[in-house]
N, C-alpha and C. Protein backbone atom coordinates (compact mmCIF):
# COMPACT_ATOMS: atom_id res chain seq x y z
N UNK A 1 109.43 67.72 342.61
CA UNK A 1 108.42 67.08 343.42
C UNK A 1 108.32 67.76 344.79
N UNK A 2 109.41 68.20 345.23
CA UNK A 2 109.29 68.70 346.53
C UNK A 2 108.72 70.52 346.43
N UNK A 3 108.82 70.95 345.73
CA UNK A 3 109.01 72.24 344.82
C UNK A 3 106.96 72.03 345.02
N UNK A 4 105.84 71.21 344.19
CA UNK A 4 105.10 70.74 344.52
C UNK A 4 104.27 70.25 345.56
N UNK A 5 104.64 69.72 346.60
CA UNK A 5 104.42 69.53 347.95
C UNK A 5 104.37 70.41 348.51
N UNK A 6 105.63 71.19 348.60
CA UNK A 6 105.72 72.78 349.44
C UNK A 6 104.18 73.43 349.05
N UNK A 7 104.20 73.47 347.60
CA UNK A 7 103.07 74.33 347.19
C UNK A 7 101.79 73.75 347.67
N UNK A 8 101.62 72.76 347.81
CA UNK A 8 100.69 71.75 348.01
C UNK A 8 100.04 72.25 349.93
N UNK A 9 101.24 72.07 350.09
CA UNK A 9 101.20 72.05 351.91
C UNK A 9 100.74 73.76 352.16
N UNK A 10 100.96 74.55 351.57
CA UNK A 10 101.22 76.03 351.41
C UNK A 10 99.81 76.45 351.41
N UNK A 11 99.10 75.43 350.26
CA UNK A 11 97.41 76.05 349.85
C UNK A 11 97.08 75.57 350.81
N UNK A 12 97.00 74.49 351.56
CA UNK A 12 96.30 73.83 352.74
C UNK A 12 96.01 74.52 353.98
N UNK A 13 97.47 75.14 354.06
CA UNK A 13 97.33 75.92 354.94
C UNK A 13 96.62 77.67 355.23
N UNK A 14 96.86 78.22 353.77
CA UNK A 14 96.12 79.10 353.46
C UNK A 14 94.21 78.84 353.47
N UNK A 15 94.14 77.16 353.00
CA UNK A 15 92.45 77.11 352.91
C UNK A 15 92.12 76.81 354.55
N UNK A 16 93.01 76.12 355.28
CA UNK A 16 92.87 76.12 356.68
C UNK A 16 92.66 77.03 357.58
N UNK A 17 93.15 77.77 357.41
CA UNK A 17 93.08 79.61 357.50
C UNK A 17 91.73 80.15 357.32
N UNK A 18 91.24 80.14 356.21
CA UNK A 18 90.32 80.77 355.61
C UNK A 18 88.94 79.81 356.17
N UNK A 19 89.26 78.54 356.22
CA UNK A 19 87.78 78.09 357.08
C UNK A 19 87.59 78.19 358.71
N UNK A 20 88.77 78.43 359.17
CA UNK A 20 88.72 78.84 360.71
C UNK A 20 88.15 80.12 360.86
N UNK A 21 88.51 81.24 359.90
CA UNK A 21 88.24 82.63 360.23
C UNK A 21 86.79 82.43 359.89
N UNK A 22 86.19 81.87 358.90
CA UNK A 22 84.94 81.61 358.30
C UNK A 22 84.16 80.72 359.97
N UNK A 23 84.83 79.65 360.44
CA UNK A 23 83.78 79.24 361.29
C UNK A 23 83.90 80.20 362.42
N UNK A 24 85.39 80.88 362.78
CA UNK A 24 84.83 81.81 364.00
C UNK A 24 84.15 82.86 363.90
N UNK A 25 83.90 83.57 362.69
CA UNK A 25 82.42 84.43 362.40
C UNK A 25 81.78 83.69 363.04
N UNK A 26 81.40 82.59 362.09
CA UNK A 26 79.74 81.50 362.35
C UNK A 26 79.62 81.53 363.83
N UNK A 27 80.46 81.18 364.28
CA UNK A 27 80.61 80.35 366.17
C UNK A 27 79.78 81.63 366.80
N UNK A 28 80.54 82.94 366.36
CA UNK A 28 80.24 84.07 367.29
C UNK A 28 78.85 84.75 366.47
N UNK A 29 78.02 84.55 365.47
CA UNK A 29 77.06 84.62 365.46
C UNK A 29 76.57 86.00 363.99
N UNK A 30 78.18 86.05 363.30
CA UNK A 30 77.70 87.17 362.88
C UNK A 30 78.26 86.71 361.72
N UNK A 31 77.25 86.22 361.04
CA UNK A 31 76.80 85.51 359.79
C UNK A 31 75.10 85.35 359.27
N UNK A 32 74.85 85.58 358.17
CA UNK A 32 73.85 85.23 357.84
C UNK A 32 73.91 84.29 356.41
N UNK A 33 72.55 83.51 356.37
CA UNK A 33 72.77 82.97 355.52
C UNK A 33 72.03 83.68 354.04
N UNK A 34 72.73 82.83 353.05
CA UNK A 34 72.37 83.32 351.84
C UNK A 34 71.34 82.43 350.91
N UNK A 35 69.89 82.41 351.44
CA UNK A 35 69.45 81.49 350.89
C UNK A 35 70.02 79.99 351.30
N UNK A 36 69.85 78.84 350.72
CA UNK A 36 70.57 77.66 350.54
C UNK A 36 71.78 77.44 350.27
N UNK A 37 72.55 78.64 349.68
CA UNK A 37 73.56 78.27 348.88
C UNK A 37 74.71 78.75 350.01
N UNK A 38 75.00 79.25 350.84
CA UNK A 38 75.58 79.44 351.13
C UNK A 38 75.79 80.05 353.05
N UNK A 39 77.02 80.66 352.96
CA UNK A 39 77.05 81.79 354.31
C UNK A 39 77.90 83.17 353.84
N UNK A 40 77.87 84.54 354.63
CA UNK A 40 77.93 85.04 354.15
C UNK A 40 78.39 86.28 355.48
N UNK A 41 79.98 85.95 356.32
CA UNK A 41 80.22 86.66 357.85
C UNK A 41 81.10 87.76 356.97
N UNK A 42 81.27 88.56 358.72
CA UNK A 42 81.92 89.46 358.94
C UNK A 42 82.60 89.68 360.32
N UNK A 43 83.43 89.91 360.62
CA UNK A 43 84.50 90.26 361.27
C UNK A 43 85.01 91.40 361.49
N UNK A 44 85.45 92.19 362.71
CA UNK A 44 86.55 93.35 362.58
C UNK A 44 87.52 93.25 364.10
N UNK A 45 88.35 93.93 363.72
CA UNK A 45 89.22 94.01 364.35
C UNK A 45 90.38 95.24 364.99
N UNK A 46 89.11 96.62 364.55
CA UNK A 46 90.18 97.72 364.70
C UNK A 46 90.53 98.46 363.71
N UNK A 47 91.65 98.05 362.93
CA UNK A 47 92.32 97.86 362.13
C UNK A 47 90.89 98.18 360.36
N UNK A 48 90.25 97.01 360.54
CA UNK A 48 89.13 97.09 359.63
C UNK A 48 88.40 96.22 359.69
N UNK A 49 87.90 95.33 358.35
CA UNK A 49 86.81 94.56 358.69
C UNK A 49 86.76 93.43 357.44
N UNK A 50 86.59 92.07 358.21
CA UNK A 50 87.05 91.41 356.63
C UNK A 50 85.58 90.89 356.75
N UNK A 51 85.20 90.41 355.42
CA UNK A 51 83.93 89.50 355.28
C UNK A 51 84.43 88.50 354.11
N UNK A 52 83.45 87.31 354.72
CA UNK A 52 83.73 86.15 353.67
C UNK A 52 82.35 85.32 353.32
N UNK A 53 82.51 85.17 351.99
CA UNK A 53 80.91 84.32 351.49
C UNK A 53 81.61 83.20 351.10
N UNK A 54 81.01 82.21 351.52
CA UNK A 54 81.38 80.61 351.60
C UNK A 54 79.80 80.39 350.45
N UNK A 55 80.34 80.02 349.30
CA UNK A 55 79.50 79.03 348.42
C UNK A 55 79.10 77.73 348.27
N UNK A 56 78.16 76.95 348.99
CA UNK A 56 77.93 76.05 348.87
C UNK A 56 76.95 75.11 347.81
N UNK A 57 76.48 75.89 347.31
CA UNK A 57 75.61 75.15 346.46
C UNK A 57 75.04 76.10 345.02
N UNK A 58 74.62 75.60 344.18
CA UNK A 58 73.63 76.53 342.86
C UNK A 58 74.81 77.07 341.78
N UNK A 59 74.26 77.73 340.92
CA UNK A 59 74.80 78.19 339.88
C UNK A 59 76.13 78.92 340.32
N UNK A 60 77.34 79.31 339.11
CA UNK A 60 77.91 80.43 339.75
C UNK A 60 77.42 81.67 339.53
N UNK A 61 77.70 82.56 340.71
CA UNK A 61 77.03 83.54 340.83
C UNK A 61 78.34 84.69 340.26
N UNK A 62 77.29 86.31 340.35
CA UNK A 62 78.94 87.21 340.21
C UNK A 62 77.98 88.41 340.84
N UNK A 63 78.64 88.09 341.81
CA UNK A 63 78.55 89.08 343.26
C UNK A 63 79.27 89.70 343.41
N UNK A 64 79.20 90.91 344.42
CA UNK A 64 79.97 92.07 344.32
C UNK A 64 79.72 92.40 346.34
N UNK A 65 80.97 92.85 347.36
CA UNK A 65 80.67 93.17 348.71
C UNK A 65 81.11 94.45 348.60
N UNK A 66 80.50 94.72 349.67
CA UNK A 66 79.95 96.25 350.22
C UNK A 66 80.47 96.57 351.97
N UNK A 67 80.93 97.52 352.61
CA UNK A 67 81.06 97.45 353.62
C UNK A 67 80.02 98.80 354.21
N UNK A 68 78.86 98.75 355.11
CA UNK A 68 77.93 99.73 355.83
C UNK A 68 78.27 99.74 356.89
N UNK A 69 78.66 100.99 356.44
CA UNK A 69 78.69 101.83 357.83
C UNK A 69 77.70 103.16 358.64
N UNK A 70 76.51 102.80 359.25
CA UNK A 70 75.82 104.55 359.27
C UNK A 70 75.28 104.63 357.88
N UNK A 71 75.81 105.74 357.68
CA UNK A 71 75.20 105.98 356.49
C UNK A 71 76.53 106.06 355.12
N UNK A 72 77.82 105.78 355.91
CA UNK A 72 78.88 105.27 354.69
C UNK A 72 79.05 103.73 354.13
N UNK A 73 79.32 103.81 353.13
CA UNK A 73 79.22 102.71 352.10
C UNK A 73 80.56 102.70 351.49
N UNK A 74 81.28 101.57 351.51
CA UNK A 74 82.56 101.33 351.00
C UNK A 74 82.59 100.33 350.29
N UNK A 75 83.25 100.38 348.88
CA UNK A 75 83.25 99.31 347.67
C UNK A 75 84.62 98.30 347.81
N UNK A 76 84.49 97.00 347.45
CA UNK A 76 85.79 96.41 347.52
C UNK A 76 86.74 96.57 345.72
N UNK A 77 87.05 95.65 345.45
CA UNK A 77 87.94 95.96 344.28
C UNK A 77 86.80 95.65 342.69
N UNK A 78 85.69 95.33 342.96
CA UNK A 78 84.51 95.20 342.25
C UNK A 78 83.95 93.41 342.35
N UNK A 79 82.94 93.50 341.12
CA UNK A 79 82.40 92.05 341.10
C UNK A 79 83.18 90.95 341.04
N UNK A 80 83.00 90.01 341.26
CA UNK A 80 83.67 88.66 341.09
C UNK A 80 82.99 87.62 340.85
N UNK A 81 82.99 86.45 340.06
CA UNK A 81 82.65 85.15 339.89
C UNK A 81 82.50 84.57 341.00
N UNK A 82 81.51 83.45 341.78
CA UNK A 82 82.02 82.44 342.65
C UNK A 82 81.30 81.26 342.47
N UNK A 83 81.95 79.89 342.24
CA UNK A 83 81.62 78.95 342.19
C UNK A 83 80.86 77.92 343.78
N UNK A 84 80.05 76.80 343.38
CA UNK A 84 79.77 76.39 344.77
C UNK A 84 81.25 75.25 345.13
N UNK A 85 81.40 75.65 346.43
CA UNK A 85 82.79 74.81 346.78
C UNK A 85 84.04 76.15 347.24
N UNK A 86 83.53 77.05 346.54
CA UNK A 86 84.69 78.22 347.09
C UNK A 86 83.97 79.19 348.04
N UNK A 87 85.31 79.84 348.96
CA UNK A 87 84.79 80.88 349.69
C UNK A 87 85.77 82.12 349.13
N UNK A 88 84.97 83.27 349.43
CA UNK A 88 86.09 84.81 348.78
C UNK A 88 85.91 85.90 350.30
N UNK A 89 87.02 86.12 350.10
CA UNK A 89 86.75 87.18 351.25
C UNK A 89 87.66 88.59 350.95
N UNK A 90 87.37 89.34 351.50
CA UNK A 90 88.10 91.21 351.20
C UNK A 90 87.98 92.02 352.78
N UNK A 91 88.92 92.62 352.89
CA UNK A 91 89.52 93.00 354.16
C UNK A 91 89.34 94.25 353.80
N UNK A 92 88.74 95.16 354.40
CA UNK A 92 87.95 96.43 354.37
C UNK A 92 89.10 97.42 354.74
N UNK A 93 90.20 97.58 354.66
CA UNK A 93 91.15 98.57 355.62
C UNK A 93 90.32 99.99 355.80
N UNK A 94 89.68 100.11 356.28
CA UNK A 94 88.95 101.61 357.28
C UNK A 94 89.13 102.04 358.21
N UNK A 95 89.98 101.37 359.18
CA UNK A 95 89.81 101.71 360.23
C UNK A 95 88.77 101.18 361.20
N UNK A 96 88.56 101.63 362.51
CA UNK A 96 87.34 101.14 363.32
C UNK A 96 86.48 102.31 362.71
N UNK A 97 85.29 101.92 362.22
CA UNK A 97 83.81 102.52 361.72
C UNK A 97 83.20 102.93 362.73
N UNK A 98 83.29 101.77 363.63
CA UNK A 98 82.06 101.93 365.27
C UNK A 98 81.09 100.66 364.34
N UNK A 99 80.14 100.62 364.34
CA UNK A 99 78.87 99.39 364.29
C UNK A 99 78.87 99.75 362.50
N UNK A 100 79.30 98.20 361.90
CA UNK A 100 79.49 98.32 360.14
C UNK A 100 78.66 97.06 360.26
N UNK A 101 78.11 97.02 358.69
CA UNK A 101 78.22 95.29 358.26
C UNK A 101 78.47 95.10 356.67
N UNK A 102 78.60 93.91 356.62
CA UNK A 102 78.71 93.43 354.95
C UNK A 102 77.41 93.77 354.28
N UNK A 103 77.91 93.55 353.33
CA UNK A 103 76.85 93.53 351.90
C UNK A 103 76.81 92.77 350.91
N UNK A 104 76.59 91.64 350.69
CA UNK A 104 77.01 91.08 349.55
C UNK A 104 75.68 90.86 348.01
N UNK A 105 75.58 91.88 347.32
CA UNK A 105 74.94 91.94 346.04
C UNK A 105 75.00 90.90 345.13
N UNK A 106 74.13 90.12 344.34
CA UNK A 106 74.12 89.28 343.32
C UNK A 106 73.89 90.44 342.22
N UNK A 107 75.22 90.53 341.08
CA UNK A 107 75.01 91.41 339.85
C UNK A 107 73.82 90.66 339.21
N UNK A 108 73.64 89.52 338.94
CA UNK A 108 73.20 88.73 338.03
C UNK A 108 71.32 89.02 338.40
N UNK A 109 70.63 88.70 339.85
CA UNK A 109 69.59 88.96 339.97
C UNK A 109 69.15 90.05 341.01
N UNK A 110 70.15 90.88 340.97
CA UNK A 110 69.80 91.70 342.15
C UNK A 110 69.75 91.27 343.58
N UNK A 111 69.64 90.59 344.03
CA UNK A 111 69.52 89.88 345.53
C UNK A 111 70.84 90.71 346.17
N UNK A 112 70.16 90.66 347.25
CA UNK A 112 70.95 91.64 348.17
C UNK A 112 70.99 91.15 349.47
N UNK A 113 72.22 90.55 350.62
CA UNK A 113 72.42 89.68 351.83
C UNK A 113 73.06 90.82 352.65
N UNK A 114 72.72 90.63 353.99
CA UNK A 114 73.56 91.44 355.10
C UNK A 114 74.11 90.87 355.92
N UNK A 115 75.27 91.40 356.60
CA UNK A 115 75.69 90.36 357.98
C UNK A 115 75.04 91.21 358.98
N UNK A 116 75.02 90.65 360.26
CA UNK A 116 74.41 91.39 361.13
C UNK A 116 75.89 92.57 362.10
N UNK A 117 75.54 93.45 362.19
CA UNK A 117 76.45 94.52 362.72
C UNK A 117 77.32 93.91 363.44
N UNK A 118 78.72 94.47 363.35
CA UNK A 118 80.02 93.88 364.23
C UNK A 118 80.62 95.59 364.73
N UNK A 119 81.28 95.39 365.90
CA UNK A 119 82.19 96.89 366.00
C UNK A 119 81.22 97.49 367.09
């Protein structure tokens, strides 16, 4: 039972995590939305650049992110499923780019979202 709890207390804190970094995108402005269903930031830090799509609503989708840079384009580990209620995010390790943004592709209908430039 305690073995449980730990784990319990563990995800909480990991999803606690993950909606702070998600609202301090939002706060600072570099987010766009995705249609109704969702949001869809980016972040960097030097180091690289994480982005996260928060699903809120509609079918599941199977989307795929992108990191733009200029005229370079960097792939994450490929498509993924996402349900409404979850958020996914991927940490770009590149380095500082100078001025990048996300990409996030719908495989399913083509639709294509940007964040607005960070860096």
């Amino acid at each position: 039972m305690k073995r449980l709890a730990a784990v319990a207390a563990s995800a909480a804190v990991l999803t606690a995590g993950m909606s702070f970094a998600s609202s301090t995108a939002e706060a600072a402005g570099w987010c766009s939305s995705v249609g109704s269903a969702g949001s869809f930031c980016i972040t960097g830090n030097g180091d690289g650049y994480n982005v996260v799509y928060s699903k809120w609503s509609g079918n599941p989708a199977y989307v795929d992110f992108n990191l733009v840079c200029g005229s370079d384009r960097y792939g994450d580990d490929g498509a993924f499923w996402i349900s409404a209620g979850q958020s996914r995010s991927y940490y770009f390790a590149v380095g500082d780019r100078g001025r990048c943004h996300g990409q996030l592709i719908d495989r399913n209908n083509g639709g294509v979202w940007n964040t607005p430039d960070v860096g």
